[in-house]
Protein backbone atom coordinates (compact mmCIF):
# COMPACT_ATOMS: atom_id res chain seq x y z
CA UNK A 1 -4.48 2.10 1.94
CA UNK A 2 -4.05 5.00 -0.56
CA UNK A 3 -5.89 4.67 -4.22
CA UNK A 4 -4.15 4.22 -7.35
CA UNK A 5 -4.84 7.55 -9.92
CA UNK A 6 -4.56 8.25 -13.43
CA UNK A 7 -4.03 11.47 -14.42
CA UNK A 8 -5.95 12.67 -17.74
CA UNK A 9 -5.45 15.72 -18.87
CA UNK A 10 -4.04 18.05 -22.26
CA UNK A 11 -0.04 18.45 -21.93
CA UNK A 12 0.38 21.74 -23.55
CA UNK A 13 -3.17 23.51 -23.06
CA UNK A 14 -1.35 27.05 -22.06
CA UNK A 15 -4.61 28.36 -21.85
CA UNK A 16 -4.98 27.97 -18.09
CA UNK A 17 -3.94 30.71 -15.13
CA UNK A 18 -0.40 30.99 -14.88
CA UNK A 19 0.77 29.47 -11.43
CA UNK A 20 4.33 31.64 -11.24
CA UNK A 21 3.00 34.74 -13.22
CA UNK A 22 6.23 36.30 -13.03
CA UNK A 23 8.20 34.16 -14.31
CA UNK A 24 8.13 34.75 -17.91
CA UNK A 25 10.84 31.72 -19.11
CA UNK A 26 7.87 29.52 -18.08
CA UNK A 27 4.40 29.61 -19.39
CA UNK A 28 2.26 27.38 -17.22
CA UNK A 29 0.42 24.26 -18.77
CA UNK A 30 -2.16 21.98 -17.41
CA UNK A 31 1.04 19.42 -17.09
CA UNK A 32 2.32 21.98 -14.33
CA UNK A 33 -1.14 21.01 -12.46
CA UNK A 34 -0.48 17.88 -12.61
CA UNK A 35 2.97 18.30 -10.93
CA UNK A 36 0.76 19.90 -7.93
CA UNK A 37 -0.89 16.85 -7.27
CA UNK A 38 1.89 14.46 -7.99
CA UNK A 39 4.15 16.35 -5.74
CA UNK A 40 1.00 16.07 -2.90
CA UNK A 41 0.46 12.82 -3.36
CA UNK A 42 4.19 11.68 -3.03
CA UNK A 43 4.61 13.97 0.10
CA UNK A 44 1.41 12.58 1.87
CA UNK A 45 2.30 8.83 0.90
CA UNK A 46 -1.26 8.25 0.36
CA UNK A 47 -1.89 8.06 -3.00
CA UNK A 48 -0.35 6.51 -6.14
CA UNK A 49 -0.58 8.59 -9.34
CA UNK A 50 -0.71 6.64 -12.22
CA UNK A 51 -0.11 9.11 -14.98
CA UNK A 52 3.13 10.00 -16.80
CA UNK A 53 6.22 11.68 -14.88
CA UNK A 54 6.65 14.34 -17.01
CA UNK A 55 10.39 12.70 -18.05
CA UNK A 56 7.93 10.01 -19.37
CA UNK A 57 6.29 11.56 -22.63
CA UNK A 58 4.74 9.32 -25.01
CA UNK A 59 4.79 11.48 -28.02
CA UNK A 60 6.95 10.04 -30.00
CA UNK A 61 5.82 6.35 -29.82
CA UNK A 62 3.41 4.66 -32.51
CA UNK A 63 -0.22 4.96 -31.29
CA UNK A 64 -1.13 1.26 -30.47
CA UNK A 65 1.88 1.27 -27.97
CA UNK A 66 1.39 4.68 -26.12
CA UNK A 67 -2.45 2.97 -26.19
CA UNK A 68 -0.77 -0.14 -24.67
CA UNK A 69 1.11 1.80 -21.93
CA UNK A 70 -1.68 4.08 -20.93
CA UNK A 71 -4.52 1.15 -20.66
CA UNK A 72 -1.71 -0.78 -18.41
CA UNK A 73 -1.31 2.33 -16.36
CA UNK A 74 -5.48 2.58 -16.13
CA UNK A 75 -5.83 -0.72 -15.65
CA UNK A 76 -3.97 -0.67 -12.41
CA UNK A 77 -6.00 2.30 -11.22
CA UNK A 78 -9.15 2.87 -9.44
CA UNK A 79 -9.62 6.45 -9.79
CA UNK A 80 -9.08 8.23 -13.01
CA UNK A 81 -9.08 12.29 -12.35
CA UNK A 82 -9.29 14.75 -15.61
CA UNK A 83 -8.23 18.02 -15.51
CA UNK A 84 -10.40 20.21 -17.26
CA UNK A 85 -9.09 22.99 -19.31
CA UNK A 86 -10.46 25.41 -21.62
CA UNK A 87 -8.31 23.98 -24.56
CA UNK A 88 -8.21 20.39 -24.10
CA UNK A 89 -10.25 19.61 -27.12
CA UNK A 90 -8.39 19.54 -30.41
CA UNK A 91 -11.04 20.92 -33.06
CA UNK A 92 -8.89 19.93 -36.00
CA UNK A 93 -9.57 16.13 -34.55
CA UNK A 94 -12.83 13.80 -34.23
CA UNK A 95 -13.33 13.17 -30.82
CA UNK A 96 -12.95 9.09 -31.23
CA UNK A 97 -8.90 10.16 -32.47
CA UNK A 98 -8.61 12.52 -28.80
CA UNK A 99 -6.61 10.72 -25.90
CA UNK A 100 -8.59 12.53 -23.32
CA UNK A 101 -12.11 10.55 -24.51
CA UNK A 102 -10.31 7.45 -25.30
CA UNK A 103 -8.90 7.29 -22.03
CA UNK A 104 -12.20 8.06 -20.25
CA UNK A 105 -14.05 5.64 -22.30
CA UNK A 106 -11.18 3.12 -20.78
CA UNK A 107 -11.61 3.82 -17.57
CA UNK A 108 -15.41 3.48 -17.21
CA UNK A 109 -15.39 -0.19 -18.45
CA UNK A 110 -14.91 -3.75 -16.35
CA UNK A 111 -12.07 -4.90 -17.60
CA UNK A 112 -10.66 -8.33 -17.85
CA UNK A 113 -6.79 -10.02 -18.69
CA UNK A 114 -6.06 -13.40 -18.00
CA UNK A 115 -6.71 -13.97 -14.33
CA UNK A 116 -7.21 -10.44 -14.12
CA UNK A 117 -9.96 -7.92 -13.56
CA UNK A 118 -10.37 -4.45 -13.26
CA UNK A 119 -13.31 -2.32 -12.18
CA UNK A 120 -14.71 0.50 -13.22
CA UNK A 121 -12.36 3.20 -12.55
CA UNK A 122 -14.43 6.10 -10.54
CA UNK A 123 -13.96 9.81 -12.54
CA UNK A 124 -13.38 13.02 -11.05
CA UNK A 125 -12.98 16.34 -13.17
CA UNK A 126 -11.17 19.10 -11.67
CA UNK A 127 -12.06 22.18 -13.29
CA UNK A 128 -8.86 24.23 -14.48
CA UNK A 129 -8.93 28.04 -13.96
CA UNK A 130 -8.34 29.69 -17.14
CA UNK A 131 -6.08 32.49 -17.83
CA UNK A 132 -8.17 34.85 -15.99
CA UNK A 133 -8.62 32.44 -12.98
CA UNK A 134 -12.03 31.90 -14.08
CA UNK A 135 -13.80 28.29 -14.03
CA UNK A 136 -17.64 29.32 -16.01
CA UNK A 137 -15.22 28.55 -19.33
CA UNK A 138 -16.81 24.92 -18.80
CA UNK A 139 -20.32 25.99 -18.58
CA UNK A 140 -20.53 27.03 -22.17
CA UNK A 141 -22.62 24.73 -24.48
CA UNK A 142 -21.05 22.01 -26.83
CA UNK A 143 -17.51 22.32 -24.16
CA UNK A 144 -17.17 19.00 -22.72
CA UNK A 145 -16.29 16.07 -24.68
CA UNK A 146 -19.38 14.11 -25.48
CA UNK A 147 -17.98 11.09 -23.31
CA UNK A 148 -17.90 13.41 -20.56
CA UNK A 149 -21.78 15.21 -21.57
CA UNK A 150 -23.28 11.91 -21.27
CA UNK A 151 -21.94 10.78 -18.33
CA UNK A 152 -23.57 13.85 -16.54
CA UNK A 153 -26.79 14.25 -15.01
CA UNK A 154 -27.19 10.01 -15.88
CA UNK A 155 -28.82 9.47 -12.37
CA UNK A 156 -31.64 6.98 -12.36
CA UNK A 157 -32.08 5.56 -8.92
CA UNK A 158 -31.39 8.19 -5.74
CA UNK A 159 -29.53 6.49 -3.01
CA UNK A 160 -28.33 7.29 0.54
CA UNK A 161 -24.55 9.07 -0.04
CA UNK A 162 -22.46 10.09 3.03
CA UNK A 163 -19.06 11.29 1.06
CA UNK A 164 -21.09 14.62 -0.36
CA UNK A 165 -22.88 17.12 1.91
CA UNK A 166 -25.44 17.71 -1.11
CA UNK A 167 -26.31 14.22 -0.89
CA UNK A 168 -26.02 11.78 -3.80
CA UNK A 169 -24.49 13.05 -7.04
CA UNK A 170 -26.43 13.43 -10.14
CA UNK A 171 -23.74 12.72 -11.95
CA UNK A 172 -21.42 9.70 -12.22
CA UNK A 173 -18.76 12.04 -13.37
CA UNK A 174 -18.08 13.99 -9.97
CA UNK A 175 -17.40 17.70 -11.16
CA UNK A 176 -15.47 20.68 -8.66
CA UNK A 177 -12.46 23.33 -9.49
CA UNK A 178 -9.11 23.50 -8.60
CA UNK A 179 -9.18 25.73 -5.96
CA UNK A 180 -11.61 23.48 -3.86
CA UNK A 181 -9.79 20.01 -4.90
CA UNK A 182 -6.62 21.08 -3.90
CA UNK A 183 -7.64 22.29 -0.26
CA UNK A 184 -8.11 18.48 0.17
CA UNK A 185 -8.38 16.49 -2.93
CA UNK A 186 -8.79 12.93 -0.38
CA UNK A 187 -12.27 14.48 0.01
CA UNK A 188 -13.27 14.67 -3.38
CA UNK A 189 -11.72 11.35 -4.39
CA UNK A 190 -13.66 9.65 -1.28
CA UNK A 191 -16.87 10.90 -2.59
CA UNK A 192 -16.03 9.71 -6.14
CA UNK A 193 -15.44 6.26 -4.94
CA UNK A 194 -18.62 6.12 -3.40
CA UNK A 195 -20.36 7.33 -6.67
CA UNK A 196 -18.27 4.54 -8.24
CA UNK A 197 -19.97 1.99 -5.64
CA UNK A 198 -23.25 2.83 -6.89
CA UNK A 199 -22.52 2.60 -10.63
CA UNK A 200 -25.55 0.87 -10.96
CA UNK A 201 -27.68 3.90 -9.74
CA UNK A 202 -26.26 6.02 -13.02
CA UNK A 203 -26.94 5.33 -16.89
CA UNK A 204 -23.27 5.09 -17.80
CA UNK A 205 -22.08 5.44 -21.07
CA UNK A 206 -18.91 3.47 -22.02
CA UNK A 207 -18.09 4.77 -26.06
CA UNK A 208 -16.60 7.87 -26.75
């Protein structure tokens, strides 16, 4: 039985390798990404992706209801994947008023309605090739959002991992780029779920 995904990502970033570089009526955006592994998961009937169609935007809603919708569509996840790009953080905005954080934040918590519950979604980020297809754009200092920084390298207790050939992660937030999720992104989401199993061998941070 195939997982249920959220999508997170930055709709417009334009900052990322063009995917149809001749085309010049369409300037690519990490939403066209996301198309790429909708369009996957919907042809390999495996998956569920959670996010948005892109005939779904949100922008012109109030904030407490496009918060409403996207916790709903979390909620009824398990995996939450974030596509990393070198613009997704808005400097003109603290990073508690960001979606991307917000909706991180959301998915690492237990959550509970009614009769309900919810665990902890696991978290994949698939690093976006910039406009030069390169990925080291994420390896500068002060990049990631802090929700993200402190959810890396938060290993306390090593355990026995079979999803990863590098053995367990030391990371709760499983990190790889494009090029090698695509190949066969039911890899990388196995291996995230298992990291997910054995939350309690990471310090996880919950608060944006």
């Amino acid at each position: 039985m195939g997982n249920k995904v959220f999508i997170s990502y930055k709709y417009s970033d334009n900052s990322v390798q063009q995917l149809r570089p001749y085309d010049f009526l369409h300037t690519t955006t990490a939403r066209d990404y996301v198309d790429i592994i909708q369009n996957k998961f919907d042809r390999d009937g495996i998956h569920i992706n959670k996010g948005e169609n892109d005939n779904e935007s949100l922008a012109d809603f109030k904030t407490e209801t496009i918060r409403s919708r996207l916790a709903d569509k979390i909620f009824d996840s398990s995996v939450t994947i974030v596509l990393i790009s070198p613009h997704m953080k808005d400097s003109c905005k603290l990073e508690k008023d960001q979606w991307i954080p917000w909706e991180i934040a959301y998915s690492l918590r237990s959550k509970h309605r009614e009769d309900n519950k919810s665990k902890r979604n696991a978290i994949l980020l698939v690093i976006l090739p910039d406009r030069n297809g390169r990925y080291d754009y994420a390896n500068s200092y002060g990049f990631y959002f802090d929700i993200i920084q402190r959810n890396l390298n938060n290993l306390h207790t090593r355990y026995d991992a079979r999803k990863l050939n590098s053995g367990c992660s030391h990371s709760y937030m499983l990190q790889c780029n494009w090029d090698k999720f695509i190949s066969n992104p039911y890899v990388w989401i196995d291996a995230a779920i298992e990291i997910r199993d054995k939350g309690d061998k990471y310090n996880i941070v919950v608060r944006p």
